[in-house]
Every structure is written in structure tokens, then in C-alpha cells.
Protein backbone atom coordinates (compact mmCIF):
# COMPACT_ATOMS: atom_id res chain seq x y z
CA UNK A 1 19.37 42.66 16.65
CA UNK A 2 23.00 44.60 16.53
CA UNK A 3 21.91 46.79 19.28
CA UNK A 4 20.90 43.54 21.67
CA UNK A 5 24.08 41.65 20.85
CA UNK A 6 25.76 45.08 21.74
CA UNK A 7 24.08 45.44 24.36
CA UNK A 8 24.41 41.66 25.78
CA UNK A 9 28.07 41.86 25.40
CA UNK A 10 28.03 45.41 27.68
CA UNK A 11 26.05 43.78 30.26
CA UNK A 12 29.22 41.88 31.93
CA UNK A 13 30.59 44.57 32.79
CA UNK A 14 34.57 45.94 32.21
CA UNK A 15 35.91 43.56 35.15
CA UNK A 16 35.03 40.50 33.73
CA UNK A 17 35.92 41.83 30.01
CA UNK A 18 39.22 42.46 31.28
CA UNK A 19 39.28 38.92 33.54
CA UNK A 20 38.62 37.65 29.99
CA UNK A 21 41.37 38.95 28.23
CA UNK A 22 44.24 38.64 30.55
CA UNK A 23 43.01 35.08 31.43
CA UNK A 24 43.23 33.69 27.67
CA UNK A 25 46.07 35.35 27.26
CA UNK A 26 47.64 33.58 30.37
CA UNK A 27 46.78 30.45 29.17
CA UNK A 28 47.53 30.73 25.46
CA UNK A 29 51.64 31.98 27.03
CA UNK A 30 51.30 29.17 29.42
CA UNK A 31 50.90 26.43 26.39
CA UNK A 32 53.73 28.31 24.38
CA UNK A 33 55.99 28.31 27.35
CA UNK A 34 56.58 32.16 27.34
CA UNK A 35 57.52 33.74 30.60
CA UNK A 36 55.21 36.37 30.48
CA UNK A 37 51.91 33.99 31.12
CA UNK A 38 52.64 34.77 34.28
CA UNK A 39 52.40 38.75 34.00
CA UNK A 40 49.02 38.31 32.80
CA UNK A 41 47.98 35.81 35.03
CA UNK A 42 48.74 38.20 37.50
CA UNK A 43 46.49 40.77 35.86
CA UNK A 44 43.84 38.74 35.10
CA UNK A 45 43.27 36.96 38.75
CA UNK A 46 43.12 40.40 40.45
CA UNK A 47 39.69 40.80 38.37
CA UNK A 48 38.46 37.83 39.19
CA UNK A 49 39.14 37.96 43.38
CA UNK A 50 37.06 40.99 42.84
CA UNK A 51 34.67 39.16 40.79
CA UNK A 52 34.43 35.68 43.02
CA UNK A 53 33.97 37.92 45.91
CA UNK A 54 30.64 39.43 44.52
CA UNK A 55 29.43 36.02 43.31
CA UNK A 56 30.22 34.73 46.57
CA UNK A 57 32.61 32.08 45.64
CA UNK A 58 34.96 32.14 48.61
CA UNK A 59 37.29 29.35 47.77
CA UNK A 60 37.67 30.80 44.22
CA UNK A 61 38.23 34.36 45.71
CA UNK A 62 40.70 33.04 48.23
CA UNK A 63 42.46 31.06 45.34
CA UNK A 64 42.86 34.22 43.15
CA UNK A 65 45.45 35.67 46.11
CA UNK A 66 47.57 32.23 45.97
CA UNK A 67 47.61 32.57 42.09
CA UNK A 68 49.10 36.15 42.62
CA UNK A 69 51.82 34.68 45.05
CA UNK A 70 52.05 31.98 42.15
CA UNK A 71 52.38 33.95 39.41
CA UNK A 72 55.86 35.53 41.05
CA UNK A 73 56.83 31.98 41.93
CA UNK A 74 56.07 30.64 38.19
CA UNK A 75 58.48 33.89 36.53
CA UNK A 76 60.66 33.21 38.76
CA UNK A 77 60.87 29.36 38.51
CA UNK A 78 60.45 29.88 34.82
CA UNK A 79 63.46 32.42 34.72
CA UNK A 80 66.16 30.73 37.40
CA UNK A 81 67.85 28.77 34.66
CA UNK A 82 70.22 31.90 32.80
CA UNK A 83 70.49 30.26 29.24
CA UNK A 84 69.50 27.08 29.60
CA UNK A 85 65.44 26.25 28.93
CA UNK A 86 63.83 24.50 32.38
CA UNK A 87 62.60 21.37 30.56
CA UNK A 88 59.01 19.38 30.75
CA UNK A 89 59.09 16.46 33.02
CA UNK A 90 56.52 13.75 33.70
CA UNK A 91 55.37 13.36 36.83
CA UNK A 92 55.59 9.56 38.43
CA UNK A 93 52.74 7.54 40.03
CA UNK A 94 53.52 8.55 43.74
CA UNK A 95 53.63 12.16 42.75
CA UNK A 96 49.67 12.00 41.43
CA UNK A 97 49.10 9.90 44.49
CA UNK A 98 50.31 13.30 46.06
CA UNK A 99 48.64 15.17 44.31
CA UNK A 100 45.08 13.33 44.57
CA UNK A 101 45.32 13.13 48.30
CA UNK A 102 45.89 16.91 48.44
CA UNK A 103 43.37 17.98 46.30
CA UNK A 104 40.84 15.87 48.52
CA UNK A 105 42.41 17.49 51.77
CA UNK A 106 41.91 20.72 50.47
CA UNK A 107 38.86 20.10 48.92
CA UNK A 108 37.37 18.90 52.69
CA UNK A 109 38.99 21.52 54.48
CA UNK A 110 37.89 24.11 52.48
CA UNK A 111 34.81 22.65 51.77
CA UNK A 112 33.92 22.61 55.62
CA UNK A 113 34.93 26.19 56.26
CA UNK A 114 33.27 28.58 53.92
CA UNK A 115 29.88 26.36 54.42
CA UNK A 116 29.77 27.75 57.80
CA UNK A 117 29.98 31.55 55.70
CA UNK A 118 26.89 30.71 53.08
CA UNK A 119 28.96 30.31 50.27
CA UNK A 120 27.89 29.19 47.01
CA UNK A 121 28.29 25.47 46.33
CA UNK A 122 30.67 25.10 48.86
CA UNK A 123 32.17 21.75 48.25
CA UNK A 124 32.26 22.04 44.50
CA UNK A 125 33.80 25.43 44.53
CA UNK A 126 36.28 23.89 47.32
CA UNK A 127 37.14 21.03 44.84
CA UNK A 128 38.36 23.04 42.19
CA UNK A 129 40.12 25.37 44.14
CA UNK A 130 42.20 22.95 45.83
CA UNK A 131 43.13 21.17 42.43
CA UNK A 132 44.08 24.45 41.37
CA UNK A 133 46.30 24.90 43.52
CA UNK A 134 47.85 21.53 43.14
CA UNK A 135 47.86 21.78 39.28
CA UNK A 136 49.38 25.53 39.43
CA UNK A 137 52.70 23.91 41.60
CA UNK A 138 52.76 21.37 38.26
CA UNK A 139 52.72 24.08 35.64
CA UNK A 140 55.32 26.24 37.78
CA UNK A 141 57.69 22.93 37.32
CA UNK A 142 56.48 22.40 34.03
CA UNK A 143 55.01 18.74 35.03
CA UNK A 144 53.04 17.38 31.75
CA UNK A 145 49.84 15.95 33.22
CA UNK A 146 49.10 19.53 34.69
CA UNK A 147 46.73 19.80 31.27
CA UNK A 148 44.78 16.72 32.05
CA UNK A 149 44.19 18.04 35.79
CA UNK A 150 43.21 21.45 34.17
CA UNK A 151 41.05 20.28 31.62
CA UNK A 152 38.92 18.20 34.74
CA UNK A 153 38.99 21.31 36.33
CA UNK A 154 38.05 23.47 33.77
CA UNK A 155 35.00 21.82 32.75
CA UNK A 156 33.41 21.34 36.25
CA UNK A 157 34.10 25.13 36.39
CA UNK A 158 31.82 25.74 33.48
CA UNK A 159 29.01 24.32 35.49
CA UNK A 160 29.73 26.28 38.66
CA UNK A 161 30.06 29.57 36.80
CA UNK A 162 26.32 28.64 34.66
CA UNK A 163 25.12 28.21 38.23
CA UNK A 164 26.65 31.19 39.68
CA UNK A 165 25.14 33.47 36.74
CA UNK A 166 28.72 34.44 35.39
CA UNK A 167 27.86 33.49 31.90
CA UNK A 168 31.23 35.01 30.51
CA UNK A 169 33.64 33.65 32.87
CA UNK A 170 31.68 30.00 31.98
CA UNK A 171 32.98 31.02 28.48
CA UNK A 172 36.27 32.16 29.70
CA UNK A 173 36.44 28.44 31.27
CA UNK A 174 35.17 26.50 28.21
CA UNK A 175 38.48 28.35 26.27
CA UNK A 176 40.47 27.77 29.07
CA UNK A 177 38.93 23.61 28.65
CA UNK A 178 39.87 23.84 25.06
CA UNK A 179 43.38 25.78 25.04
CA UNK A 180 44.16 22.72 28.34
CA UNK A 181 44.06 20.16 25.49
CA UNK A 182 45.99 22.29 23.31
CA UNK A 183 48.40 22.77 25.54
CA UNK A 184 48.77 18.74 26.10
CA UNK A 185 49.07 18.20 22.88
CA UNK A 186 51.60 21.03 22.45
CA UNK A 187 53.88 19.81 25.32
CA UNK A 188 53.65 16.17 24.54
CA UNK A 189 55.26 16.94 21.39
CA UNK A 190 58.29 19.29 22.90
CA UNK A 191 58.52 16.38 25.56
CA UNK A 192 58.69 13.84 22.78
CA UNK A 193 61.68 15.81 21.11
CA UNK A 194 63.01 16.34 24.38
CA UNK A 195 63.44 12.57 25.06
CA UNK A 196 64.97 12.49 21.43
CA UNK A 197 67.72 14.71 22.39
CA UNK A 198 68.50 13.15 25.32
């Protein structure tokens, strides 16, 4: 039975092991607020462009390269302020009606495009690939609510990634669903003391 666990666990392959790692990492810094989240962000989304590409998940593929752009925007937003700690903000009503309306765009454009190249659940994969993107401009200015937008995300991931045959990176999403509402709780709190000091 040791040898077929063993032998399960070998079966993903080193890319998505290492997608794995780098990816909870990313999101365990990200809740803690530590700069280098985005170092292994970085890392990790370079393993899974490659492995989007082979499921045939275009949006998610073409969402990887953004997050590497992001993740030098995000260490660099996260390190302009010399000595002073770039606080957590809320974001207001019009700003999620900005954000909503963009994710929709996106998820329509995007949608549209790569069903014309056979991709694998187009519009789904579309949808969370433009809320990514949305939600990744939110944790770059340290917005609150990103969590809630990730942990939507997250979970209709799950199911994409079942679908796709990528049981691992399914797992790697279900962690990512859980550490999301660790991470809201986590930042209310700091936002709650923040408002204290104030």
C-alpha cells in the first residue's frame, strides 16, 4: 500500500511538486505580509504557465505571465515605503463596482477568444483569470476584500482543475481556498488595530 501511495504521489510529476510548494508558500507570505510572497510567487507561476499550457488552459497560462509582471509590481509596491509599513485599506462600494465590471469584461473578452483556439472550458477558465487579475491589483495595494474575491476564485478553481485532470493543483487550490480565509481573518484583525491607532 506504501509503494502505491509512493507511487501516486510520483505520478504528478516534479513541475507541479514544485508549482505546489512555491504556490503555498506564496500565499502563506502573502497572509503574513512578508515581502518575499512575491519571490515565490514568481517561482511558482513559471511552473504552472508551463503546466496550464499542457492542460490547455489558455487564460490560466496567459495569466501566469501577468502574475510574473505582478509579482515585480507587488515587491516593489510592497517595498516603496523606506521605514514606514504600507497599511491595509478597505476598498469602497464604487471600487468593487470596478472591480465586478472588469472581471466580467475580461471574463467575455477572454472568454470569446481562446474558444475560437479549443481551449478547455473556455468561459470558466476566462472567469477566473480575469478576477485574478483584478484581485492580484488588490493584494499589491493591500485592499482587504482581496480574500473574499480569492476565496470565490479559489474554489471554482478546484472544479476546473478536477475537470482538467490536475488532481494536485485542485489540492494546491483547496489550500490556497483555506489559507484565503486565513488570510481575512488575519488582516481583519491588523486592520482592526490599525483603525485603533489611528
Amino acid at each position: 500500500m506504501f509503494d502505491q501511495i509512493v507511487d501516486s504521489i510520483a505520478s504528478f510529476g516534479w513541475v507541479q511538486w514544485l508549482a505546489f510548494v512555491f504556490n503555498v508558500l506564496y500565499v502563506i507570505l502573502a497572509a503574513r505580509e512578508n515581502i518575499w510572497c512575491w519571490f515565490f510567487g514568481f517561482v511558482g507561476v513559471s511552473f504552472l504557465f508551463v503546466i496550464y499550457l499542457d492542460a490547455r488552459l489558455y487564460s490560466d497560462a496567459l495569466l501566469q505571465v501577468f502574475y510574473m509582471g505582478m509579482s515585480v509590481y507587488g515587491w516593489i509596491s510592497w517595498s516603496k515605503k523606506t521605514g514606514e509599513h504600507l497599511p491595509i485599506i478597505r476598498a469602497s462600494g464604487r471600487d468593487h463596482a470596478y472591480y465586478i465590471v472588469a472581471g466580467i469584461t475580461g471574463t467575455f473578452i477572454l472568454g470569446f477568444i481562446f474558444t475560437r483556439f479549443q481551449a478547455a472550458l473556455p468561459y470558466v477558465d476566462a472567469f477566473t483569470s480575469a478576477y485574478a487579475v483584478v484581485t492580484t491589483f488588490m493584494v499589491a495595494r493591500k485592499i482587504l476584500e482581496n480574500w473574499i474575491y480569492w476565496i470565490l476564485i479559489d474554489s471554482v478553481c478546484i472544479i476546473v482543475y478536477l475537470d482538467r485532470n490536475l488532481p494536485l493543483i485542485a489540492v494546491l487550490f483547496f489550500i490556497y481556498t483555506v489559507l484565503a480565509i486565513n488570510g481575512w481573518l488575519a488582516w481583519n484583525r491588523k486592520i482592526a488595530a490599525q483603525d485603533l491607532e489611528v
